[in-house]
Protein backbone atom coordinates (compact mmCIF):
# COMPACT_ATOMS: atom_id res chain seq x y z
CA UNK A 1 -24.24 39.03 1.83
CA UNK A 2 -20.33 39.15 3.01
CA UNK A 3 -18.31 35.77 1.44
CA UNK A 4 -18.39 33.02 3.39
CA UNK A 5 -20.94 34.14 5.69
CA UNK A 6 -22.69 30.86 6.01
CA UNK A 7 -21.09 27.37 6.43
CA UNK A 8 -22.42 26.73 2.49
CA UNK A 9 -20.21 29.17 1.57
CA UNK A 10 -17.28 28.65 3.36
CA UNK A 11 -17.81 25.16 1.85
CA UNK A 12 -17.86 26.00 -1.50
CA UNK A 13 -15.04 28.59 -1.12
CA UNK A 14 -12.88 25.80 0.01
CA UNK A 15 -13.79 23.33 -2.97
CA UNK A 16 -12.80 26.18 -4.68
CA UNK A 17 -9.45 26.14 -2.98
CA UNK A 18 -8.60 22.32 -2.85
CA UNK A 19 -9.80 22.57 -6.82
CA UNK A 20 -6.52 25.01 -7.55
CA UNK A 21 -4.69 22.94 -5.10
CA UNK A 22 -5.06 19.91 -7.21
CA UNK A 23 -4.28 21.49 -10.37
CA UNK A 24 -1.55 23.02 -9.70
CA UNK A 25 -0.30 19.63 -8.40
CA UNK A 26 -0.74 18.14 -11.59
CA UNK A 27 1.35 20.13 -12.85
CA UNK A 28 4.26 19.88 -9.85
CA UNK A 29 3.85 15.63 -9.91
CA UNK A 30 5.24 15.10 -13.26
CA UNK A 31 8.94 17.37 -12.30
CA UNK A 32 9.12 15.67 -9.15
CA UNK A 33 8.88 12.07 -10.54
CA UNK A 34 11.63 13.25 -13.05
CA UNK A 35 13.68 14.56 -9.74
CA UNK A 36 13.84 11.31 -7.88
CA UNK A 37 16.31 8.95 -8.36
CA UNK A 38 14.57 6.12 -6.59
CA UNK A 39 12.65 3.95 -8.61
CA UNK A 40 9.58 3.40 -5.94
CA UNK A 41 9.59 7.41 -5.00
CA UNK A 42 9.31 7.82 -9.03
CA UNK A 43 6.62 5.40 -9.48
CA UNK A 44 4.75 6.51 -6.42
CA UNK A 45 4.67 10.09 -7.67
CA UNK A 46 3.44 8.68 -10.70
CA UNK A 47 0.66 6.95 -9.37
CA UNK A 48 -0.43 9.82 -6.95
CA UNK A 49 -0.56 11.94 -10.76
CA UNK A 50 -3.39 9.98 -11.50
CA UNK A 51 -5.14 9.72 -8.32
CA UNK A 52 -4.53 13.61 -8.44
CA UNK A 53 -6.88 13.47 -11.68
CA UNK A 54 -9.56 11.23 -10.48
CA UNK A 55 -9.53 13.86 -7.03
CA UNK A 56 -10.33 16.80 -9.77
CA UNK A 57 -12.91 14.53 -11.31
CA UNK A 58 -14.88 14.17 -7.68
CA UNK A 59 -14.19 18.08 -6.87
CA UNK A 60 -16.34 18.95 -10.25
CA UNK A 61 -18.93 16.17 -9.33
CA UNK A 62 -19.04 17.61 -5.90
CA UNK A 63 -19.17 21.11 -7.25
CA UNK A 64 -22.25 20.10 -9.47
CA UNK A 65 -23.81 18.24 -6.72
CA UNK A 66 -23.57 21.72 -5.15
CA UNK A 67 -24.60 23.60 -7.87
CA UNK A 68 -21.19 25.49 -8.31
CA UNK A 69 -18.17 26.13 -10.28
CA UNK A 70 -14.69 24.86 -8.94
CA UNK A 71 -13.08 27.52 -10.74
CA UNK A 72 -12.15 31.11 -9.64
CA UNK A 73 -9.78 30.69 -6.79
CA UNK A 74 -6.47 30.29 -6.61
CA UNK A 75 -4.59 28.21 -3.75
CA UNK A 76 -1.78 30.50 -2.47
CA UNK A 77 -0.44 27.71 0.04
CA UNK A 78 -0.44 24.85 -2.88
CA UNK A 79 1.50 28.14 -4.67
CA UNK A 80 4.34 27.85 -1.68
CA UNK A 81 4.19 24.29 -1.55
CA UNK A 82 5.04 24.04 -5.30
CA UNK A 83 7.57 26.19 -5.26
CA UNK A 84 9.51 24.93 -2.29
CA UNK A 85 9.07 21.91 -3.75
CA UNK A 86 10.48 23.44 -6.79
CA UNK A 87 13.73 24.35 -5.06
CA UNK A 88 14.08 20.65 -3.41
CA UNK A 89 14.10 19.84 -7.31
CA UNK A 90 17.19 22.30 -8.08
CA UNK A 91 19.06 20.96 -4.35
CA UNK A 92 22.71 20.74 -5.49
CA UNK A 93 22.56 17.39 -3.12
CA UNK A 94 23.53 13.62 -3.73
CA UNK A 95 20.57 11.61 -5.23
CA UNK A 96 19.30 10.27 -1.56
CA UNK A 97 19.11 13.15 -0.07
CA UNK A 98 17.47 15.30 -2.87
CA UNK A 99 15.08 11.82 -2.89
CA UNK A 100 14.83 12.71 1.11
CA UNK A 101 14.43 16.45 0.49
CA UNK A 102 11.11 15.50 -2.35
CA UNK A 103 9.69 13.16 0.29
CA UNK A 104 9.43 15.79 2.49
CA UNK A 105 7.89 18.10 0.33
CA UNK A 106 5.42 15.89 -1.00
CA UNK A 107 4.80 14.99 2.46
CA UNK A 108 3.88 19.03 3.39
CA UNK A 109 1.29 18.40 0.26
CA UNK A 110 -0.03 15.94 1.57
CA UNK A 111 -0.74 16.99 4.74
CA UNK A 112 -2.10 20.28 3.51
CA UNK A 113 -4.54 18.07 1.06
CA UNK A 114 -5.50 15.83 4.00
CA UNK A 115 -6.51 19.18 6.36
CA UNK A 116 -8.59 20.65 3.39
CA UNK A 117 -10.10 17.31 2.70
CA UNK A 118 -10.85 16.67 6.62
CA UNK A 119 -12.46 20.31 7.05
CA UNK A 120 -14.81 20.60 3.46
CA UNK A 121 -15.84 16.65 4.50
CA UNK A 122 -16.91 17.67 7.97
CA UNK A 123 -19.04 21.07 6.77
CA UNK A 124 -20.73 18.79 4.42
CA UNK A 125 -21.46 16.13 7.07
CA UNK A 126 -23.20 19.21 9.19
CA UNK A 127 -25.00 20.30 5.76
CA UNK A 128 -26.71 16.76 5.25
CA UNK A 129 -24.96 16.66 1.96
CA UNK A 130 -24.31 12.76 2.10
CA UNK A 131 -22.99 12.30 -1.32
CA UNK A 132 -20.42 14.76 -1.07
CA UNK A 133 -19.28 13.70 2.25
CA UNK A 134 -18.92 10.12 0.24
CA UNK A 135 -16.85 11.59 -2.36
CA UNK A 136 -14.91 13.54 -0.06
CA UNK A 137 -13.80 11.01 2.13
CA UNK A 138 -12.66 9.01 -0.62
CA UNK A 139 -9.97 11.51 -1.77
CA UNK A 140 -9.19 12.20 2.21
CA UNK A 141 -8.89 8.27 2.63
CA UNK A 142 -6.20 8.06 -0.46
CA UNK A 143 -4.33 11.14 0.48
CA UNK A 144 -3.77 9.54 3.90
CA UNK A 145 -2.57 6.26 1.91
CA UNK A 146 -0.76 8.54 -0.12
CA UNK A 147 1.25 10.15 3.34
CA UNK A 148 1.42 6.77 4.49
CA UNK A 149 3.22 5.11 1.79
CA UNK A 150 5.50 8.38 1.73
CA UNK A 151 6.49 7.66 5.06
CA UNK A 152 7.09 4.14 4.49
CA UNK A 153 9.60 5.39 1.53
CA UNK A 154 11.78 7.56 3.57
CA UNK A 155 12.26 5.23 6.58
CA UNK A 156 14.65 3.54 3.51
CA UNK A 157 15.57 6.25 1.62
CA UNK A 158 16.49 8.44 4.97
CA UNK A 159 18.98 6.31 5.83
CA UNK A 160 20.05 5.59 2.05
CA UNK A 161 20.51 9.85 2.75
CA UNK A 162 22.34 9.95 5.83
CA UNK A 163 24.52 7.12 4.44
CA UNK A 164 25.37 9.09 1.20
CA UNK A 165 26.20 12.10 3.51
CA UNK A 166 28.22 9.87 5.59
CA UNK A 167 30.42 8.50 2.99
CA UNK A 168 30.94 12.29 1.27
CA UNK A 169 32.35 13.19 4.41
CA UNK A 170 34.63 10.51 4.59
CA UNK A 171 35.81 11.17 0.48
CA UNK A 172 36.52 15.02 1.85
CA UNK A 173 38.41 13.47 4.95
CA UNK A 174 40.06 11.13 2.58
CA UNK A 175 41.37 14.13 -0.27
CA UNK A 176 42.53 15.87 2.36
């Protein structure tokens, strides 16, 4: 039988996906919480690290209920997330706009997570597996908190940017 050649499979092959993608985001949360300058962004990153744990704890629960390893893939758009992410990190840019530029990362994560999340949620509402889609739509209902307390963050801290850029430009105007 060809992979994914049944909706259980494409299911599980997903799982598998969002499983990597969660990993390797525990790994990414920590530098980015050490990258931001703003206490709240810090803390929030922070607090998304552990709700990043408790999401791998339901992916293996839902990968039991299934009857299937999470392991064995590897999430090449988490990869490209991470590293532009990673680059944000090394901006050469004042502290509220590299704050800005980490929002807006985190925000392309989160997004990603919430698509992912969405999709595996809905194949296991069409499968009849109820307790997955239970577990599932807990981690898709705190990534959208998560997005929606990012946003909430860079209405201030986008304008904390623009102002920062603002008063550079007025330094060079003033040296010169």
């Amino acid at each position: 039988m060809p992979k994914n050649s049944s909706l259980q499979d494409l299911l599980i092959d997903e799982l598998k996906d969002l499983y990597s993608a969660e990993t390797q985001l525990t790994k990414a949360l920590p530098k980015m919480a050490k990258a931001a300058s703003d206490e709240n962004l810090r803390a929030g990153f922070e607090t998304h690290l552990d709700q990043t744990r408790e999401h791998i704890t339901r992916l293996d629960r839902v990968m039991e209920l299934l009857d299937a390893s999470p392991k064995g893939k590897t999430c090449k758009a988490m990869k490209g997330l991470v590293a532009e992410g990673e680059e944000r990190i090394d901006d050469d840019a004042t502290d509220a706009v590299k704050d800005a530029a980490l929002i807006c990362a985190a925000q392309k994560v989160e997004h990603y997570e919430i698509a992912g999340y969405g999709s595996v949620r809905t194949f296991a509402e069409l499968l009849g597996e109820e307790e997955v889609v239970s577990l599932l739509q807990e981690t898709l209902d705190e990534e959208a908190e998560t997005d929606r307390k990012l946003t909430e963050l860079a209405s201030s801290l986008n304008v904390k940017a623009e102002m920062s850029e603002a008063s550079t430009a007025e330094d060079e105007k003033d040296d010169r």
